[in-house]
N, C-alpha and C. Protein backbone atom coordinates (compact mmCIF):
# COMPACT_ATOMS: atom_id res chain seq x y z
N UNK A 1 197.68 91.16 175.43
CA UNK A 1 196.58 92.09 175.49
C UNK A 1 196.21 92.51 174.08
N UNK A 2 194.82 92.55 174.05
CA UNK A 2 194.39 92.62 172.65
C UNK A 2 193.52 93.49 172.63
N UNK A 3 193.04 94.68 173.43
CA UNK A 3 192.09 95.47 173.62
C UNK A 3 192.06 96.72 172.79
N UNK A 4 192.90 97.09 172.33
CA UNK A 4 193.44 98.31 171.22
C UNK A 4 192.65 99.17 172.10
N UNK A 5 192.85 99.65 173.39
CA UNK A 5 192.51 100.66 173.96
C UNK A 5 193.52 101.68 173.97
N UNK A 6 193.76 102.63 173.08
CA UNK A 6 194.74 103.73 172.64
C UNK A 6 194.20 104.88 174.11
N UNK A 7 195.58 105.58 174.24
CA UNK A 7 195.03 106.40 175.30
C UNK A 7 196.42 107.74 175.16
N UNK A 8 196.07 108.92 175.82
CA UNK A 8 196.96 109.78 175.74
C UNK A 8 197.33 109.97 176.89
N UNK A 9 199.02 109.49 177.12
CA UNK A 9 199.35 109.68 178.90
C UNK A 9 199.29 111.44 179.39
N UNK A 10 199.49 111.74 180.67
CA UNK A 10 199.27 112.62 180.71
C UNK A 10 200.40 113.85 180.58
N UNK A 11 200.62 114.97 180.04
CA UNK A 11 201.60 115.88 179.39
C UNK A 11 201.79 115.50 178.61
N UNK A 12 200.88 114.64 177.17
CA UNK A 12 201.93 114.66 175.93
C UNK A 12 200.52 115.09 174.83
N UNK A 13 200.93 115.62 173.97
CA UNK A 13 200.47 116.31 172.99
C UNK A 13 200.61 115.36 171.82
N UNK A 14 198.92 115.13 170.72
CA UNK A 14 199.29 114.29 169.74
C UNK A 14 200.17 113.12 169.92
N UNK A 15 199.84 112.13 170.90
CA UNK A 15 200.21 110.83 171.15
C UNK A 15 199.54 110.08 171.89
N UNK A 16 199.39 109.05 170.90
CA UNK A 16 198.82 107.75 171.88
C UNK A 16 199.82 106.86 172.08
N UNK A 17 199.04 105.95 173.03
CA UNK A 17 200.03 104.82 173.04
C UNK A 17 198.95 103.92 173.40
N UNK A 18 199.24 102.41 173.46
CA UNK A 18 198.47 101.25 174.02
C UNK A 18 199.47 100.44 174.86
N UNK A 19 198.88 100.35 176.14
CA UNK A 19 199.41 98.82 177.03
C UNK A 19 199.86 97.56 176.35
N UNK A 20 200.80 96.95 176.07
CA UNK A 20 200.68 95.78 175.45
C UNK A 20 201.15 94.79 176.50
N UNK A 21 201.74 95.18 177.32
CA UNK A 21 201.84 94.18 178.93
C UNK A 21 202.11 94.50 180.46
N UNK A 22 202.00 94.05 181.18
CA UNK A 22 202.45 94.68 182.52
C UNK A 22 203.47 94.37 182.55
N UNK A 23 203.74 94.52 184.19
CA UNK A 23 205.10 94.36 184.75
C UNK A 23 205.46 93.13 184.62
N UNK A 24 207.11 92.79 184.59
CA UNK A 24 207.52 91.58 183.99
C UNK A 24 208.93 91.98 184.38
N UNK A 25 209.62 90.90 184.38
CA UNK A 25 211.22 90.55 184.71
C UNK A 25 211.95 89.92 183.54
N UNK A 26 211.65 90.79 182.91
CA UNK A 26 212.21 90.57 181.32
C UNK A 26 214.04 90.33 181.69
N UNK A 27 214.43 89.03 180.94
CA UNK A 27 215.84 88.46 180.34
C UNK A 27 216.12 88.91 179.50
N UNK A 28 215.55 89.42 178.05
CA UNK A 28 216.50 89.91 176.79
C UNK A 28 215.25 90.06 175.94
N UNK A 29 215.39 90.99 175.23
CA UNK A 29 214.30 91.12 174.01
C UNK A 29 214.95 91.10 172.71
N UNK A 30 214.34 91.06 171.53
CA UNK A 30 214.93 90.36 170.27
C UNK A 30 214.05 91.48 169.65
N UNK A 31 214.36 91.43 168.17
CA UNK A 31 213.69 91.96 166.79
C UNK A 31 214.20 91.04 165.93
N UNK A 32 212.77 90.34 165.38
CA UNK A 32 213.01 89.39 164.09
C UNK A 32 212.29 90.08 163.14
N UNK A 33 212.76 89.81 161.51
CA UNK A 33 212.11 89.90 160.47
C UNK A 33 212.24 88.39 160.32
N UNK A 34 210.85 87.94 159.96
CA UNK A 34 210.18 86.61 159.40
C UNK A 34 209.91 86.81 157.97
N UNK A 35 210.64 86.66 156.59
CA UNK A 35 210.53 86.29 155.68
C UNK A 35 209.18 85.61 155.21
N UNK A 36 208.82 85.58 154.03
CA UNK A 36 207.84 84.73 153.73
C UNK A 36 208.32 83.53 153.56
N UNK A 37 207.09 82.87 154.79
CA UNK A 37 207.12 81.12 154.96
C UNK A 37 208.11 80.93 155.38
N UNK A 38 208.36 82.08 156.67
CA UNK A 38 210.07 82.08 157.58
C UNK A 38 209.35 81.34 158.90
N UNK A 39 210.02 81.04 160.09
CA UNK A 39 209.74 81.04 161.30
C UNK A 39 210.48 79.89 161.63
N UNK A 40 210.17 79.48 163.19
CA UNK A 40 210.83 78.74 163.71
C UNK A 40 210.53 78.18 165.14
N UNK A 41 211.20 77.35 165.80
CA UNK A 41 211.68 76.06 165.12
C UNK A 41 210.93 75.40 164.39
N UNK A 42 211.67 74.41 163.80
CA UNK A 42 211.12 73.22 162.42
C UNK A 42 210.20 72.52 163.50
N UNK A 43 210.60 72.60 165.00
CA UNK A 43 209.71 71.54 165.32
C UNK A 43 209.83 72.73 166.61
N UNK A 44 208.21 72.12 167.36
CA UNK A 44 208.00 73.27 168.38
C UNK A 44 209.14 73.06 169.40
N UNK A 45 209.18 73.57 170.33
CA UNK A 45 210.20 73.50 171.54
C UNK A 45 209.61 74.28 173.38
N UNK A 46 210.12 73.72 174.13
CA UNK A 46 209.77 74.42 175.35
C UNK A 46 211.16 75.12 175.88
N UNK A 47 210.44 75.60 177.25
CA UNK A 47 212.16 76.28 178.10
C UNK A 47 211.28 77.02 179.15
N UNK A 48 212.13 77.50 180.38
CA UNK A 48 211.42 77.69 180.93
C UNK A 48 211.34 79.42 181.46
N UNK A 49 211.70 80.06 180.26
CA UNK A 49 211.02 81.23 180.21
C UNK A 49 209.34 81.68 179.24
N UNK A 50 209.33 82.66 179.73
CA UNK A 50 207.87 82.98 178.60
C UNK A 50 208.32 83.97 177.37
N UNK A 51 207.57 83.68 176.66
CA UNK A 51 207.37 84.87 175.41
C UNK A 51 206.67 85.69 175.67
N UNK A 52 206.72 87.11 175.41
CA UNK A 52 206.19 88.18 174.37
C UNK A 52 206.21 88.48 173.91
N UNK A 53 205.15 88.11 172.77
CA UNK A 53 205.44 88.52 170.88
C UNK A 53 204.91 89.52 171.14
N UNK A 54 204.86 90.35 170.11
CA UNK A 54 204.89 92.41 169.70
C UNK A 54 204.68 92.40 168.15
N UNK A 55 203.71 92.32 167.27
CA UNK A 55 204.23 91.96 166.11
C UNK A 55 204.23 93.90 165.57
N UNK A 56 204.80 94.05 164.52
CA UNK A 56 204.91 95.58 164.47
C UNK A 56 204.32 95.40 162.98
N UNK A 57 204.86 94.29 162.29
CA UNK A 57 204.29 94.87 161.02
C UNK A 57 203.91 92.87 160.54
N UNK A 58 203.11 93.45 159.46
CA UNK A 58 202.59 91.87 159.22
C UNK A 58 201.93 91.07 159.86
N UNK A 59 201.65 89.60 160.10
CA UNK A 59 200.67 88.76 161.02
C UNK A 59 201.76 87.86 161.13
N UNK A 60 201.64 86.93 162.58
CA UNK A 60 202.85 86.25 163.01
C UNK A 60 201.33 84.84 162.95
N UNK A 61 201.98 83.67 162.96
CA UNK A 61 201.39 82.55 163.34
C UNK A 61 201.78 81.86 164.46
N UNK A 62 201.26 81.57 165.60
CA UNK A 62 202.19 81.14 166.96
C UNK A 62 201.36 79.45 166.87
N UNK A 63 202.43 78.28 167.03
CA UNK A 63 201.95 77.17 167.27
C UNK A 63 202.02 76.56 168.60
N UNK A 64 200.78 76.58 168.79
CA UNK A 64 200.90 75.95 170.42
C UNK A 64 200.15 74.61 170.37
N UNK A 65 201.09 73.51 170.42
CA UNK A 65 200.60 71.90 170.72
C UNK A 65 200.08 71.73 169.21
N UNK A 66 198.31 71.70 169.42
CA UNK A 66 197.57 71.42 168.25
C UNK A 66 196.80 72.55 167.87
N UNK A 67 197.31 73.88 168.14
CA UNK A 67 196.55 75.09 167.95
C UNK A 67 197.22 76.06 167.33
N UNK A 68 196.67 76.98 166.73
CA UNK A 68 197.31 78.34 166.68
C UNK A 68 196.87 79.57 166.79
N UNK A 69 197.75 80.77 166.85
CA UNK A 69 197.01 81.93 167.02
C UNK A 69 197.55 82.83 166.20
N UNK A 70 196.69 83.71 165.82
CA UNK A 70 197.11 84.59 164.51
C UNK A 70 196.93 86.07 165.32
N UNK A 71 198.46 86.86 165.27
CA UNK A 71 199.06 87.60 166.09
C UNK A 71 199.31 88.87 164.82
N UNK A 72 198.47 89.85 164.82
CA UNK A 72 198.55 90.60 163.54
C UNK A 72 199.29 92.19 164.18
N UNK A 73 199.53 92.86 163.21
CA UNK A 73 200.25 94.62 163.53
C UNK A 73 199.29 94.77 164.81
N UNK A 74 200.25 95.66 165.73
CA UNK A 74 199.77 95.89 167.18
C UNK A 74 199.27 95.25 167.76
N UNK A 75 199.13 94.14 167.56
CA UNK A 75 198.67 92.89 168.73
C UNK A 75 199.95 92.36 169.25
N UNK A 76 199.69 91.43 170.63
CA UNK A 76 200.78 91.18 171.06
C UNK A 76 200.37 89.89 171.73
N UNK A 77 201.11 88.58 172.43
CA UNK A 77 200.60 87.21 172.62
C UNK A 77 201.72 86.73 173.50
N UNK A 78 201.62 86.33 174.82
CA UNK A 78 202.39 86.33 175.70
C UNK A 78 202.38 84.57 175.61
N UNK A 79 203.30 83.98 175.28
CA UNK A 79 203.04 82.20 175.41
C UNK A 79 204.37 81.90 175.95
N UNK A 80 203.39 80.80 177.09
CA UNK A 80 204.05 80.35 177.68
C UNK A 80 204.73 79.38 178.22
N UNK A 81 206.42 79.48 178.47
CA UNK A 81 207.73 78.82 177.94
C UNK A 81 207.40 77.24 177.92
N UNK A 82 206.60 76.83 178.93
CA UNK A 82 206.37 75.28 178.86
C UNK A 82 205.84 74.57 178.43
N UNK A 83 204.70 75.64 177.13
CA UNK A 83 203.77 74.83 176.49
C UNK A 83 204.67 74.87 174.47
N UNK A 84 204.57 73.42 174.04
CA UNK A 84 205.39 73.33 172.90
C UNK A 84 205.04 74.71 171.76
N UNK A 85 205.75 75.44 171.05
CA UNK A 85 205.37 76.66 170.37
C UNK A 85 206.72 76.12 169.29
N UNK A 86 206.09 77.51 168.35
CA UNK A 86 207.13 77.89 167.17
C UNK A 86 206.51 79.08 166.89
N UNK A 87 207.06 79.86 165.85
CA UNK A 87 206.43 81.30 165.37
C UNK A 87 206.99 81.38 163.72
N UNK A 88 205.67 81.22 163.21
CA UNK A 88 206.25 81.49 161.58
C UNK A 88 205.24 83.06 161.10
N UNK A 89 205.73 83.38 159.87
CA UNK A 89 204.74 84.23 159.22
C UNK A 89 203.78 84.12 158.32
N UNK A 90 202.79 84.52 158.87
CA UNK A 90 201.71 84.33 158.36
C UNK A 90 201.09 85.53 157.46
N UNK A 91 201.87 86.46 156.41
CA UNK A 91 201.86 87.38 155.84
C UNK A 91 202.34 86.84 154.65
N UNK A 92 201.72 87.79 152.82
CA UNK A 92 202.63 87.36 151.98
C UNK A 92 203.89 88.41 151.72
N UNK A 93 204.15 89.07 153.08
CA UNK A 93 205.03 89.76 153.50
C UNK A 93 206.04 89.70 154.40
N UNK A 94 207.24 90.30 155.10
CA UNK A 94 207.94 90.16 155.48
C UNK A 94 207.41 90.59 157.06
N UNK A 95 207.17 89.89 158.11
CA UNK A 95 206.60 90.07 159.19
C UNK A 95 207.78 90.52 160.67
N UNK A 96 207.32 91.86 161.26
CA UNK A 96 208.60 92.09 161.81
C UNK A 96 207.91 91.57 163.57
N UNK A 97 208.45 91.26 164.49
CA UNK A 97 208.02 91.53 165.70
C UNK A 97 209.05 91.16 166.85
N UNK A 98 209.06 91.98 168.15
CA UNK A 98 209.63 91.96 168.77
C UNK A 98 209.52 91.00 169.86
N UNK A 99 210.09 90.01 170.20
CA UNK A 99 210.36 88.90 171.21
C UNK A 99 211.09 89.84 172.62
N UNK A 100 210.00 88.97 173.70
CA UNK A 100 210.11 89.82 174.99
C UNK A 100 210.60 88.10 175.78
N UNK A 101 212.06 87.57 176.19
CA UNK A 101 212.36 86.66 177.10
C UNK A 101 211.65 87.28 178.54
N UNK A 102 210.92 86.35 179.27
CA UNK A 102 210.14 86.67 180.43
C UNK A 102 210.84 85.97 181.49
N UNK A 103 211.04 86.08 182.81
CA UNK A 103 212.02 85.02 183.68
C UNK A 103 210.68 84.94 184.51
N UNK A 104 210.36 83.52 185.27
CA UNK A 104 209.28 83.58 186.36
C UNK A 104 209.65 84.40 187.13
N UNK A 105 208.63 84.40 188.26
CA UNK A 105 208.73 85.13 188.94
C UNK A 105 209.33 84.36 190.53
């Protein structure tokens, strides 16, 4: 979800927040720092869970097949486990984001 629709839930004072996914049967979540001209794998890979990238700081690069997508602070990019990927950084900074393992349903 990429809508940067910020919203204030209800009872909280001076806070937003944004949706970045629905409901899901999340396996394990991660926090990477991606180094400059870090990422991984050397070569794409499948499996048969999904991703959800979260990037928090910096721009992530996601490779899918013959494509890519440029995944910047507060955006987030759900790809999925069976199509070939990798994730490098695409910052001349140190790019942080959080990996969401997804199980089908």
């Amino acid at each position: 979800m990429q809508d940067n629709l910020f919203f204030t839930p209800p009872d909280h004072v001076h806070f937003l927040a944004q949706k970045l996914y629905g409901k899901a049967n999340i396996s394990d979540c991660s926090i990477a720092y991606l180094e400059q001209n870090g990422g991984g794998p050397l070569q794409n890979h499948t499996h048969t869970h999904d991703h959800l990238f979260i990037v928090t700081e910096g721009e992530a690069e996601i490779k899918l097949n013959d494509e890519s997508v440029i995944v910047r602070k507060n955006e987030s990019y759900l790809v999925k486990g069976m199509i070939p990927h990798s994730v490098w950084n695409h910052a001349e900074q140190t790019t942080i984001m959080i990996g969401i393992s997804i199980m089908p349903a």
